[in-house]
N, C-alpha and C. Protein backbone atom coordinates (compact mmCIF):
# COMPACT_ATOMS: atom_id res chain seq x y z
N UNK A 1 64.65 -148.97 -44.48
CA UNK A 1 64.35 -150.21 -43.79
C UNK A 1 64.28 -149.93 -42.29
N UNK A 2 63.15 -150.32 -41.75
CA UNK A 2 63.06 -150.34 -40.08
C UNK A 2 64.01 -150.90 -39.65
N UNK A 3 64.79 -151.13 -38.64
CA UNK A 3 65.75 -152.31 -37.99
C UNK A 3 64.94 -153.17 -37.13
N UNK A 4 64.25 -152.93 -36.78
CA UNK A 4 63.11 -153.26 -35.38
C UNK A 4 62.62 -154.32 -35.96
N UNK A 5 61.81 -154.24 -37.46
CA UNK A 5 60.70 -155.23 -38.10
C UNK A 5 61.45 -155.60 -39.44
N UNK A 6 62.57 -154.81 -40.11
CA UNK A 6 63.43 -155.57 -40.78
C UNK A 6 62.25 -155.08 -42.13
N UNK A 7 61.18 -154.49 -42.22
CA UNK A 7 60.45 -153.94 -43.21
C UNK A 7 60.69 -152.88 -43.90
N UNK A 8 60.47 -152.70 -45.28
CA UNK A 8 60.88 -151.81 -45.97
C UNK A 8 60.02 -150.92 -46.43
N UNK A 9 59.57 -149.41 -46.89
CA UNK A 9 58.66 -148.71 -46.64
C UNK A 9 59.28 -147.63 -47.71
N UNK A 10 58.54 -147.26 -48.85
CA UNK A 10 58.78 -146.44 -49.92
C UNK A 10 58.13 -145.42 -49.82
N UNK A 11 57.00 -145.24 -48.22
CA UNK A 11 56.35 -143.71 -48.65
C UNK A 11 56.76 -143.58 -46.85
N UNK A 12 56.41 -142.50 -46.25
CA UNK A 12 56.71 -142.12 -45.15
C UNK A 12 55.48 -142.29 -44.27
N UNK A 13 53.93 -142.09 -45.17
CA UNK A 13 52.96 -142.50 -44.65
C UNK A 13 52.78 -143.99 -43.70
N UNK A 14 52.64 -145.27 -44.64
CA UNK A 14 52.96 -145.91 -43.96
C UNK A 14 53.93 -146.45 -42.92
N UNK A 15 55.27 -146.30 -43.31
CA UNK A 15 56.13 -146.02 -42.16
C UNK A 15 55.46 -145.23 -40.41
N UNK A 16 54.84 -144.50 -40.18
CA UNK A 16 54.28 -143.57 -39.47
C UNK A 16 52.59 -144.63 -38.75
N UNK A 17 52.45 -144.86 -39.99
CA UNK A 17 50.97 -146.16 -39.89
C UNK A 17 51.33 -147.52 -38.63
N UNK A 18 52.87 -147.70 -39.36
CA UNK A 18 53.42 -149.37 -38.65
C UNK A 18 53.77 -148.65 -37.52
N UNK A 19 54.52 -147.62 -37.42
CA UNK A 19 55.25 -147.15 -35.95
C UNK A 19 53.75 -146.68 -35.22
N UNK A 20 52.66 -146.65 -35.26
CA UNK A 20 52.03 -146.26 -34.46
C UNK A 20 50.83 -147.33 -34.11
N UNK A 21 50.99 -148.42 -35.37
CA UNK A 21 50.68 -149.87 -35.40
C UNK A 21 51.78 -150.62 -33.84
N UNK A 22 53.07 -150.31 -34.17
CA UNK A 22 53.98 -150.98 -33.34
C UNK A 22 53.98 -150.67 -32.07
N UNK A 23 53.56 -149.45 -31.52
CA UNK A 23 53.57 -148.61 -30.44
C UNK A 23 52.60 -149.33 -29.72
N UNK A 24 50.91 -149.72 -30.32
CA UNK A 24 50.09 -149.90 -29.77
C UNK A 24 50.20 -151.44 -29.53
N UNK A 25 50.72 -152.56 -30.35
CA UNK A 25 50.94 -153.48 -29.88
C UNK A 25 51.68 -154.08 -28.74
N UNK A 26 52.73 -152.82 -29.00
CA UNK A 26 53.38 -152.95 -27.23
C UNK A 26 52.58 -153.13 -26.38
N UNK A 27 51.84 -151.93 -26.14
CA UNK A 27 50.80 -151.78 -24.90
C UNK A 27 49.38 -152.99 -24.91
N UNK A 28 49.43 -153.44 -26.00
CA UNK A 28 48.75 -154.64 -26.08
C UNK A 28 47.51 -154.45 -26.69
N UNK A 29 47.80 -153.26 -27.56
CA UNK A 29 46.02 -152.96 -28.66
C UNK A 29 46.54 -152.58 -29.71
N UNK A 30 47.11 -154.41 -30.05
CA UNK A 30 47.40 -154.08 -31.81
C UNK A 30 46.26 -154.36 -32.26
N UNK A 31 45.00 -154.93 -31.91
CA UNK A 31 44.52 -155.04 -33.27
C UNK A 31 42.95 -153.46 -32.63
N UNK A 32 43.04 -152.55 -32.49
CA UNK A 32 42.48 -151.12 -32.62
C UNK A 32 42.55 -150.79 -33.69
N UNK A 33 41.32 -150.32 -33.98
CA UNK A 33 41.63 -149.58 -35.77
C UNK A 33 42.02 -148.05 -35.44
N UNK A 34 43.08 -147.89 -36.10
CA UNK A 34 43.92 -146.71 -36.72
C UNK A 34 42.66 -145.89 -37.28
N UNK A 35 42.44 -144.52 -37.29
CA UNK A 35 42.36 -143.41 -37.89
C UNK A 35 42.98 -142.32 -38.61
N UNK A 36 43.06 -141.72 -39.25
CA UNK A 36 43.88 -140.48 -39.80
C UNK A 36 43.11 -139.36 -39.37
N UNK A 37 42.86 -138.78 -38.49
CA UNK A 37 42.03 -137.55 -38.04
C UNK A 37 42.01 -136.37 -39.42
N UNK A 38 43.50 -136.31 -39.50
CA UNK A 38 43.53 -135.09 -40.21
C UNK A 38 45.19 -135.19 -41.21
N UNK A 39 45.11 -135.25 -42.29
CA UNK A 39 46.09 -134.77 -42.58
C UNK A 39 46.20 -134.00 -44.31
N UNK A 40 47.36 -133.40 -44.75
CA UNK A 40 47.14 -132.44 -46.08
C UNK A 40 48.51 -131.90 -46.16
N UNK A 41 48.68 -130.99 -46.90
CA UNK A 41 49.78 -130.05 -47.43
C UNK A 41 49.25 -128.98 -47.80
N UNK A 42 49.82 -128.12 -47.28
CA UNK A 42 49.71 -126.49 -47.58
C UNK A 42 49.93 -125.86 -49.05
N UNK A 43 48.84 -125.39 -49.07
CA UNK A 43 49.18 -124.80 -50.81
C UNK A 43 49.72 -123.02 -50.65
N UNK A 44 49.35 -122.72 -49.28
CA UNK A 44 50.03 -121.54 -50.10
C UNK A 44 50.57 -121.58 -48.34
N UNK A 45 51.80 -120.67 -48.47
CA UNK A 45 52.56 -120.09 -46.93
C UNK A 45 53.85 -119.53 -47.51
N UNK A 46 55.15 -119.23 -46.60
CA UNK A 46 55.78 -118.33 -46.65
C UNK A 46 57.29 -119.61 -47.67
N UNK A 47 56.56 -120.62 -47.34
CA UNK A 47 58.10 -121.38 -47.64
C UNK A 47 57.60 -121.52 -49.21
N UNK A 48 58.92 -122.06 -49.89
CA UNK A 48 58.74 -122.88 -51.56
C UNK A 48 58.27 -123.86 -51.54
N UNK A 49 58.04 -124.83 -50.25
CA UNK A 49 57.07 -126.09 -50.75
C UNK A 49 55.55 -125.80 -50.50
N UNK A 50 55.37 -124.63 -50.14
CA UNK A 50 53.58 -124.76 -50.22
C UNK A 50 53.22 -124.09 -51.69
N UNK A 51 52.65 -125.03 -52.03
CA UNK A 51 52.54 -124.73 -53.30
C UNK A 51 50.87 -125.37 -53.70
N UNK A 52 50.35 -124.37 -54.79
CA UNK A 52 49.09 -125.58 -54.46
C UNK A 52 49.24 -126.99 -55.65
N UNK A 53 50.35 -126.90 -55.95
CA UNK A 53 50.84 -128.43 -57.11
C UNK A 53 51.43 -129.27 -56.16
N UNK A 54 52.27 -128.86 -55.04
CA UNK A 54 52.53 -129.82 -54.07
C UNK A 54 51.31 -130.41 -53.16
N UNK A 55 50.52 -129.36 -52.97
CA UNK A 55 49.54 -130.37 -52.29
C UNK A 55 48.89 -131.11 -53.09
N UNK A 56 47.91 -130.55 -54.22
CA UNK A 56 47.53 -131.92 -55.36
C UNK A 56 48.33 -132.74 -55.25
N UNK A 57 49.85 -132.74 -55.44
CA UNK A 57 50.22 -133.80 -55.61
C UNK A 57 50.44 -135.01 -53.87
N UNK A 58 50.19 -134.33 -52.88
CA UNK A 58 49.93 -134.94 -52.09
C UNK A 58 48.82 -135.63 -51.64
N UNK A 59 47.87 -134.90 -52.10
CA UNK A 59 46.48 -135.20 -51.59
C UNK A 59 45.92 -136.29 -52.76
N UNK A 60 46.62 -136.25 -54.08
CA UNK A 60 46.78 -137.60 -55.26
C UNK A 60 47.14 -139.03 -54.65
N UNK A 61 47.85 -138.46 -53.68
CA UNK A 61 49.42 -139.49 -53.13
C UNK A 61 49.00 -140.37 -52.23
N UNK A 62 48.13 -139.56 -51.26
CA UNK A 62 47.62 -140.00 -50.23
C UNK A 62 46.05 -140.50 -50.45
N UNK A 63 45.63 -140.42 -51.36
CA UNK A 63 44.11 -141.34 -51.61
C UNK A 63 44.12 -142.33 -52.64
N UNK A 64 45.81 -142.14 -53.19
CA UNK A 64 45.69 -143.53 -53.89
C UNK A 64 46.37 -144.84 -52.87
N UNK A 65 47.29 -144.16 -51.43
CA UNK A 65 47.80 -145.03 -50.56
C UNK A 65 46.19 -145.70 -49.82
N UNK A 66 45.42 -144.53 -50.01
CA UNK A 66 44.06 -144.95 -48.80
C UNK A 66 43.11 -146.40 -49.87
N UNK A 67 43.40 -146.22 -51.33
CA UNK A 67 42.63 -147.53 -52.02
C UNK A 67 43.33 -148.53 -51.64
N UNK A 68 44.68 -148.55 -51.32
CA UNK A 68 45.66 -149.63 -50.70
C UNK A 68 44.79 -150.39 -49.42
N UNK A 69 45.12 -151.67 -49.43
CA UNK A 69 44.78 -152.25 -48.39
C UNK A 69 45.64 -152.54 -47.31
N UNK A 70 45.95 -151.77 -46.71
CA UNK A 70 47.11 -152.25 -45.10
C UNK A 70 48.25 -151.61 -45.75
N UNK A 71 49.24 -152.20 -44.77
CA UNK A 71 50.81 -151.35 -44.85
C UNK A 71 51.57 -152.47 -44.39
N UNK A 72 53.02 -152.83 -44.57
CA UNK A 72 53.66 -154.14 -44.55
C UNK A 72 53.55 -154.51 -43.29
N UNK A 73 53.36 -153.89 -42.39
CA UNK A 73 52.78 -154.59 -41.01
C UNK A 73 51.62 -155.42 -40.52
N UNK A 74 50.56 -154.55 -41.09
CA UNK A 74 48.83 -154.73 -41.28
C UNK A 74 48.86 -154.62 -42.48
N UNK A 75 49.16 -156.02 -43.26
CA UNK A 75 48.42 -156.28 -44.49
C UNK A 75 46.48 -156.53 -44.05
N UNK A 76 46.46 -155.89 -45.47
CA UNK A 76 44.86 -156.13 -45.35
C UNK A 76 43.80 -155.69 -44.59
N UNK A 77 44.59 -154.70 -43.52
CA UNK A 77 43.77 -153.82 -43.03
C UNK A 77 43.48 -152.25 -43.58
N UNK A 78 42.02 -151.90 -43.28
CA UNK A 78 41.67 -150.60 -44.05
C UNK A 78 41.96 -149.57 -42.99
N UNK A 79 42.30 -148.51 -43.40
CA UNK A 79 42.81 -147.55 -42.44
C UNK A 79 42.38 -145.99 -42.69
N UNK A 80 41.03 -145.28 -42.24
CA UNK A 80 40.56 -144.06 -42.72
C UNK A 80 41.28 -142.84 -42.45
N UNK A 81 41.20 -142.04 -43.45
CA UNK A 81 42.19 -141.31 -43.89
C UNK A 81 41.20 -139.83 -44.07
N UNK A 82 41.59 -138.81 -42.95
CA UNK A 82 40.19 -137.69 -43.43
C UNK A 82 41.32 -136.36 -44.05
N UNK A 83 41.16 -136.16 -44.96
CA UNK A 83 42.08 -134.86 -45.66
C UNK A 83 41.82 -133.42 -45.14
N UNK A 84 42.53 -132.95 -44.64
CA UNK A 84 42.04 -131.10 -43.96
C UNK A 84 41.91 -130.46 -44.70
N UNK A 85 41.47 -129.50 -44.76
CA UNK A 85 40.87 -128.29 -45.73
C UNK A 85 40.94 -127.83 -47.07
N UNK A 86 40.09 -129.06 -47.61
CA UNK A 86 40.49 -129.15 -49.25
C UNK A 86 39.44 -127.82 -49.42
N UNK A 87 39.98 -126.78 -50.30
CA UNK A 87 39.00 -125.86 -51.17
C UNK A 87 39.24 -125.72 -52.36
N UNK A 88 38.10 -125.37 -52.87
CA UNK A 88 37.80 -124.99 -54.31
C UNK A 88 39.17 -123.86 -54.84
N UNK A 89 39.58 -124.14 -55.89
CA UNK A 89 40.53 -123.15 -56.01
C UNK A 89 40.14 -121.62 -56.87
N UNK A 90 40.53 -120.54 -55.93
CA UNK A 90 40.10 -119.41 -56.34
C UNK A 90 40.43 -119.41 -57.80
N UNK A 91 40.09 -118.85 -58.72
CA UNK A 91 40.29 -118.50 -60.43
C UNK A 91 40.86 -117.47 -59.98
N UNK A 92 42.11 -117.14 -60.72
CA UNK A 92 43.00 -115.68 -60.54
C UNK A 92 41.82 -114.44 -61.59
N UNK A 93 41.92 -113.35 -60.68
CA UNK A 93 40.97 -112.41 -61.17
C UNK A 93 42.07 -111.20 -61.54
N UNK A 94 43.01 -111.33 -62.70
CA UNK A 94 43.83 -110.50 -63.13
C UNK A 94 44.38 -108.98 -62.22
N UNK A 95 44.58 -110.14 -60.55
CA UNK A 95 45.08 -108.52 -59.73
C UNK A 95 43.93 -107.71 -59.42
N UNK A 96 42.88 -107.71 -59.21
CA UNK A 96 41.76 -107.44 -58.40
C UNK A 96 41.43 -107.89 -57.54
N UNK A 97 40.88 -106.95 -56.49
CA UNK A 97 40.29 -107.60 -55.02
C UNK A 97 38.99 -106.24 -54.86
N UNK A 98 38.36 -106.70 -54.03
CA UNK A 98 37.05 -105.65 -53.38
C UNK A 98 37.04 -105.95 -52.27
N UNK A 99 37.25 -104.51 -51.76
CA UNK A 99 37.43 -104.14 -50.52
C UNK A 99 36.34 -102.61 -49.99
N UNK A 100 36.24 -102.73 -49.08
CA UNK A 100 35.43 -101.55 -48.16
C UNK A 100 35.63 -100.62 -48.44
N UNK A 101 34.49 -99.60 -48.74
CA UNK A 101 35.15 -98.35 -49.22
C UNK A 101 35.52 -97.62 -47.90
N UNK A 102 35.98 -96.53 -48.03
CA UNK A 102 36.87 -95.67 -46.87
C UNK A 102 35.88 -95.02 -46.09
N UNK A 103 34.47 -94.64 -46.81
CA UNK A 103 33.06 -94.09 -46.06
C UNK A 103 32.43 -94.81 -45.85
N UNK A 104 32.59 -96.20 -45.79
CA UNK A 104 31.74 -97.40 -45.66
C UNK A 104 31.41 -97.36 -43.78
N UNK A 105 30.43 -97.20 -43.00
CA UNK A 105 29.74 -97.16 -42.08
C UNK A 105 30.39 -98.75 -41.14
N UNK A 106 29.92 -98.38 -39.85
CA UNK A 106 30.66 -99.96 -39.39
C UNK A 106 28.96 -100.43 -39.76
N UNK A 107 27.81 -99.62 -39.22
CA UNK A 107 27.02 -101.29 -39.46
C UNK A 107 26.84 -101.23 -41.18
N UNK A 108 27.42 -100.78 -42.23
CA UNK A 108 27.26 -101.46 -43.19
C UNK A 108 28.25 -102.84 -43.73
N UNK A 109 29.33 -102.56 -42.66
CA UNK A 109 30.71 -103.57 -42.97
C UNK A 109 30.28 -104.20 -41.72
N UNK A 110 29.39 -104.41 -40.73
CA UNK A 110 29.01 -105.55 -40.02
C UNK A 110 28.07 -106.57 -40.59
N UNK A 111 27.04 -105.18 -41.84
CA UNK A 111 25.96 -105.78 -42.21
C UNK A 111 26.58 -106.70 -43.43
N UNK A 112 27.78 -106.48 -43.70
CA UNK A 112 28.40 -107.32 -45.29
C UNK A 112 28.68 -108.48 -44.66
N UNK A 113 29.51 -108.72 -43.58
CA UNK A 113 29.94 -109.60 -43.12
C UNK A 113 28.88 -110.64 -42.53
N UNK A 114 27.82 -110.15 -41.91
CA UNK A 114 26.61 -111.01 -41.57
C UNK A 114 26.48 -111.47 -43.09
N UNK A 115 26.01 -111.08 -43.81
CA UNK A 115 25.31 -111.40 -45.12
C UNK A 115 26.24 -112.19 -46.09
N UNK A 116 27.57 -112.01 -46.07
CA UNK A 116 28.66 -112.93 -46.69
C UNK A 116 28.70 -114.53 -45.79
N UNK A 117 28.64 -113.89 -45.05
CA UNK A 117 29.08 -115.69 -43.82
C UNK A 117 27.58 -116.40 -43.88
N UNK A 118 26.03 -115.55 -44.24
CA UNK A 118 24.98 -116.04 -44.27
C UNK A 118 24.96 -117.09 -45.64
N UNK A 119 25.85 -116.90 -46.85
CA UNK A 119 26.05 -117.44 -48.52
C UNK A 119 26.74 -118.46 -48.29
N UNK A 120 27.25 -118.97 -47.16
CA UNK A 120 27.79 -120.48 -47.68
C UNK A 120 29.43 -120.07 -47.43
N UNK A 121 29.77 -118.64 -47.68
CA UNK A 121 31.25 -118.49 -47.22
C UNK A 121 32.03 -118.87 -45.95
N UNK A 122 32.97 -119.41 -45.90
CA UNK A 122 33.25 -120.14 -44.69
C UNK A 122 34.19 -118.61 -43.61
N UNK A 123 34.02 -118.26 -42.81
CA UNK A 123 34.28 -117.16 -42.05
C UNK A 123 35.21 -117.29 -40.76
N UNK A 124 35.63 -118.46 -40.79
CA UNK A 124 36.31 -118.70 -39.55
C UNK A 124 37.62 -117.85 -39.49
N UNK A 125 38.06 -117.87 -40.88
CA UNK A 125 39.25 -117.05 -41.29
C UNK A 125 39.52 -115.53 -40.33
N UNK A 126 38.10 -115.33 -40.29
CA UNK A 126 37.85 -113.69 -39.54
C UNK A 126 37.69 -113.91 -38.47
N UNK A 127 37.34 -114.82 -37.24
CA UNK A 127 37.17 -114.84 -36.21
C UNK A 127 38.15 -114.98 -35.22
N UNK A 128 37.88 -114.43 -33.82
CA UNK A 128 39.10 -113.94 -32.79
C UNK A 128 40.40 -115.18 -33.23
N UNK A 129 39.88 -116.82 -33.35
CA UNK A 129 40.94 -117.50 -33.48
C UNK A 129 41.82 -117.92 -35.00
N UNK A 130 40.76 -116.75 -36.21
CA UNK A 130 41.33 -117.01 -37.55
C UNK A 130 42.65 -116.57 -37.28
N UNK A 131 43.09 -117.04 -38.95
CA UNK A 131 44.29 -116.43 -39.53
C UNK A 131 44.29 -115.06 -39.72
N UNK A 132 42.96 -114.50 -40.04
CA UNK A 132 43.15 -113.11 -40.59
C UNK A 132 42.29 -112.38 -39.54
N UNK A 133 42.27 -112.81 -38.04
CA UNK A 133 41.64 -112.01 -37.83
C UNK A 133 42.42 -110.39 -37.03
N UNK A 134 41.20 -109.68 -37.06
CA UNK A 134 41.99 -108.31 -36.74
C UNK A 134 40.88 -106.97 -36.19
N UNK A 135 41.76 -106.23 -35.30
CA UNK A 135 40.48 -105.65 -34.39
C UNK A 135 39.76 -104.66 -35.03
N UNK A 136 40.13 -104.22 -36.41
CA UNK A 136 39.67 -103.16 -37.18
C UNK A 136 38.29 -103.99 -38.49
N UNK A 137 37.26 -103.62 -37.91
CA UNK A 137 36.08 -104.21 -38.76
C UNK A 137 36.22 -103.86 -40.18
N UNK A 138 36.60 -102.83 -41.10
CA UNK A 138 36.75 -102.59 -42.09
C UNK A 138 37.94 -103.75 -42.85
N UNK A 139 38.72 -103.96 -41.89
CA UNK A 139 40.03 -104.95 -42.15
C UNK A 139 39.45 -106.54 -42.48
N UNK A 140 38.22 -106.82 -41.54
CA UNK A 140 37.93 -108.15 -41.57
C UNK A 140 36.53 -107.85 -42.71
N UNK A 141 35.39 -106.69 -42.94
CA UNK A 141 35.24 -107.00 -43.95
C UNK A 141 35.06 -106.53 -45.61
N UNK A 142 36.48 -106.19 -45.65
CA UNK A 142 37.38 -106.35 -46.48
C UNK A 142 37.68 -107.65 -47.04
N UNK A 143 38.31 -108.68 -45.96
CA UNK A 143 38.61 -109.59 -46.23
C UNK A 143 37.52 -110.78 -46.73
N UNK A 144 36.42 -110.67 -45.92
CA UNK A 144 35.56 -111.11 -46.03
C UNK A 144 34.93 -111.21 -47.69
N UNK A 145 34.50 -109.77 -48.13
CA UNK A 145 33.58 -109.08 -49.21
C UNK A 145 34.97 -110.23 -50.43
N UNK A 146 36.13 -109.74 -49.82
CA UNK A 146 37.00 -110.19 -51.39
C UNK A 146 36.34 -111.40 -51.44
N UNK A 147 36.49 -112.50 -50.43
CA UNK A 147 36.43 -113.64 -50.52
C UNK A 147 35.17 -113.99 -51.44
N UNK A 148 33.89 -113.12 -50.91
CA UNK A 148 32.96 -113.63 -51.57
C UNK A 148 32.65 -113.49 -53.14
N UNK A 149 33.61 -111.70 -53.52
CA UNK A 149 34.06 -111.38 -54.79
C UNK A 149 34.40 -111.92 -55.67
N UNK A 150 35.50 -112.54 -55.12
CA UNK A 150 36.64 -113.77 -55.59
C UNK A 150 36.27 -115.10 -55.98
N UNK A 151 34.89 -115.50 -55.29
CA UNK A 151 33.94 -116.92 -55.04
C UNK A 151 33.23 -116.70 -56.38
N UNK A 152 32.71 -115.75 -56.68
CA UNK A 152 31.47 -115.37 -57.71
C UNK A 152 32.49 -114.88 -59.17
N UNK A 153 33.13 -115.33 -59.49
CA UNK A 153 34.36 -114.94 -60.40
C UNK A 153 34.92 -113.41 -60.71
N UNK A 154 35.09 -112.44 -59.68
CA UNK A 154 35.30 -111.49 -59.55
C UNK A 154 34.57 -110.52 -60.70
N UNK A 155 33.20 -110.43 -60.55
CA UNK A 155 32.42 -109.74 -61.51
C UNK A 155 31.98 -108.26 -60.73
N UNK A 156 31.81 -107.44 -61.00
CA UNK A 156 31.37 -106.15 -60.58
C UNK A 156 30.64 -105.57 -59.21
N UNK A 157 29.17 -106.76 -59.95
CA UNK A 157 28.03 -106.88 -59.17
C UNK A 157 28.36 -107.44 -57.64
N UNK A 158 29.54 -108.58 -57.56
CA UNK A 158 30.24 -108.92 -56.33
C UNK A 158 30.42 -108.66 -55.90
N UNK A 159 30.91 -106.72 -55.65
CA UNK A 159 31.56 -105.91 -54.76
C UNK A 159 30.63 -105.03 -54.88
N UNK A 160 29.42 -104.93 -55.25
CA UNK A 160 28.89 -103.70 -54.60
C UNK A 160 28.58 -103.28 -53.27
N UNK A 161 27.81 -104.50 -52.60
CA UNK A 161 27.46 -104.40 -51.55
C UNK A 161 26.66 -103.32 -50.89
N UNK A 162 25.79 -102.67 -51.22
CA UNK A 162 25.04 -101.94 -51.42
C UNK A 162 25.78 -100.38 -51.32
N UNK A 163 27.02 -100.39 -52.24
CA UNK A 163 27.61 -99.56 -52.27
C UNK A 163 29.04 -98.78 -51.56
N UNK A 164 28.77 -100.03 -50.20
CA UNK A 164 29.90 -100.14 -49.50
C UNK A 164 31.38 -100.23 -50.36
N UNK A 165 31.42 -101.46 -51.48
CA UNK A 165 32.58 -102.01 -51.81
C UNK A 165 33.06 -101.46 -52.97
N UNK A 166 34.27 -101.91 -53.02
CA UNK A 166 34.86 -101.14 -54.51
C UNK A 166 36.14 -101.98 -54.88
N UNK A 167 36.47 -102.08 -56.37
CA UNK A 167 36.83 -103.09 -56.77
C UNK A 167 38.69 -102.10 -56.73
N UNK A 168 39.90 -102.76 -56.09
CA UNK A 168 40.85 -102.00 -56.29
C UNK A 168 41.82 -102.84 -56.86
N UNK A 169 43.22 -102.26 -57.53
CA UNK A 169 44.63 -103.08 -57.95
C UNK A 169 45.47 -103.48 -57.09
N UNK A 170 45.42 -102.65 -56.08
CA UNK A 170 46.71 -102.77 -54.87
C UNK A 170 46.13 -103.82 -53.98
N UNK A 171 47.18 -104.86 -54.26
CA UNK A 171 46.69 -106.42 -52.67
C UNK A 171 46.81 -105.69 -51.95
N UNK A 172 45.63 -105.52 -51.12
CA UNK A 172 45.31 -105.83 -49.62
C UNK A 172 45.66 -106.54 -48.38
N UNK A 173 46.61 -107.72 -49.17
CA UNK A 173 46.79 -109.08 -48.11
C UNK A 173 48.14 -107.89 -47.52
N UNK A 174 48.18 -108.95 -45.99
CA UNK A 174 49.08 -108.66 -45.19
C UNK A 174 50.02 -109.35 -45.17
N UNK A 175 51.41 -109.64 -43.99
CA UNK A 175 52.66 -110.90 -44.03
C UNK A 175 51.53 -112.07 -43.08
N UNK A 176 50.35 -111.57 -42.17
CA UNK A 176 49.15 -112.59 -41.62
C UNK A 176 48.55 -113.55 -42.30
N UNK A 177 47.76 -112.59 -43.24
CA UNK A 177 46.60 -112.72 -43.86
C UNK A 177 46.72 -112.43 -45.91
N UNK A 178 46.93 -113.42 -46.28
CA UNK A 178 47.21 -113.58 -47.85
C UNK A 178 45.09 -113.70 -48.14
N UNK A 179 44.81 -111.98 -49.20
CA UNK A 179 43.90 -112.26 -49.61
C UNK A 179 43.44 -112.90 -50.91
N UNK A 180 42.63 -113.64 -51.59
CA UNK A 180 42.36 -114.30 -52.57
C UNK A 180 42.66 -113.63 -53.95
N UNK A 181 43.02 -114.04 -54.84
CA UNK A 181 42.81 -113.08 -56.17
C UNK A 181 43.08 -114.37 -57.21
């Protein structure tokens, strides 16, 4: 229960909705429509709640609050709600990844990486401000080639790369950079 509004609030979402509902009425723009820029749950990281069943079950949680109309403050108001980086979930490829071979040329692991990020693969992951990025080109496409490996249900033909790639057992991922499998 708020003490302030004497309202009672069973998810934390709305709670967060009214206090930022309440904030703006102070200043005298209660009635501004609210946005959700961004919000989600982590499916995978170093702790036990990223899980990717905790985020389904958040991202369940939070678009059945968004069919809701308002929050006990703003009844009846609609309030948009944009979810961050929902992806397709990789299919586990029984402990395989494809990675660069060890004679692999830089412009053939520049030329993979042009040609992977050209398919629709999203590449930000590799760039100066990714998660995985790293100053060794074989490292990023490595990471890269799995991804697209991993995308195409880890079939053979996925890692050839015109001979560059090769399909190995030992993860690749780092304590940075967790690669797909």
């Amino acid at each position: 229960m708020d003490s302030n509004t004497q309202q009672t609030y069973n998810n934390m979402f709305d709670e967060v909705m009214d206090a930022t509902y309440s904030a703006m009425n102070a200043l005298g723009y209660g009635d501004v429509d609210i946005a959700v820029g961004e919000t989600g749950w982590p499916s995978a990281c170093d702790a036990a709640w990223c899980t990717p069943q905790n985020a389904a079950n958040y991202n369940l949680n939070i678009i059945k609050l968004a069919q809701n109309i308002g929050t006990p403050l703003m009844p009846n108001r609609h309030i948009d709600i944009y979810l961050f980086a929902l992806f397709k979930p990789v299919q586990p490829n029984n402990g395989k990844w494809c990675v660069a071979k060890q004679e692999a040329t830089d412009a053939q692991l520049g030329a993979n990486i042009d040609w992977v990020c050209s398919q629709g693969i999203d590449c930000k992951t590799i760039s100066p401000s990714g998660t995985c990025f790293d100053n060794r080109l074989k490292t990023l496409a490595s990471f890269i080639m799995n991804v697209y490996y991993q995308s195409n249900g880890g079939s053979e033909d996925a890692c050839s790369f015109g001979g560059s790639g090769i399909v190995v057992t030992t993860d690749p991922s780092t304590s940075t950079c967790v690669e797909p499998n």
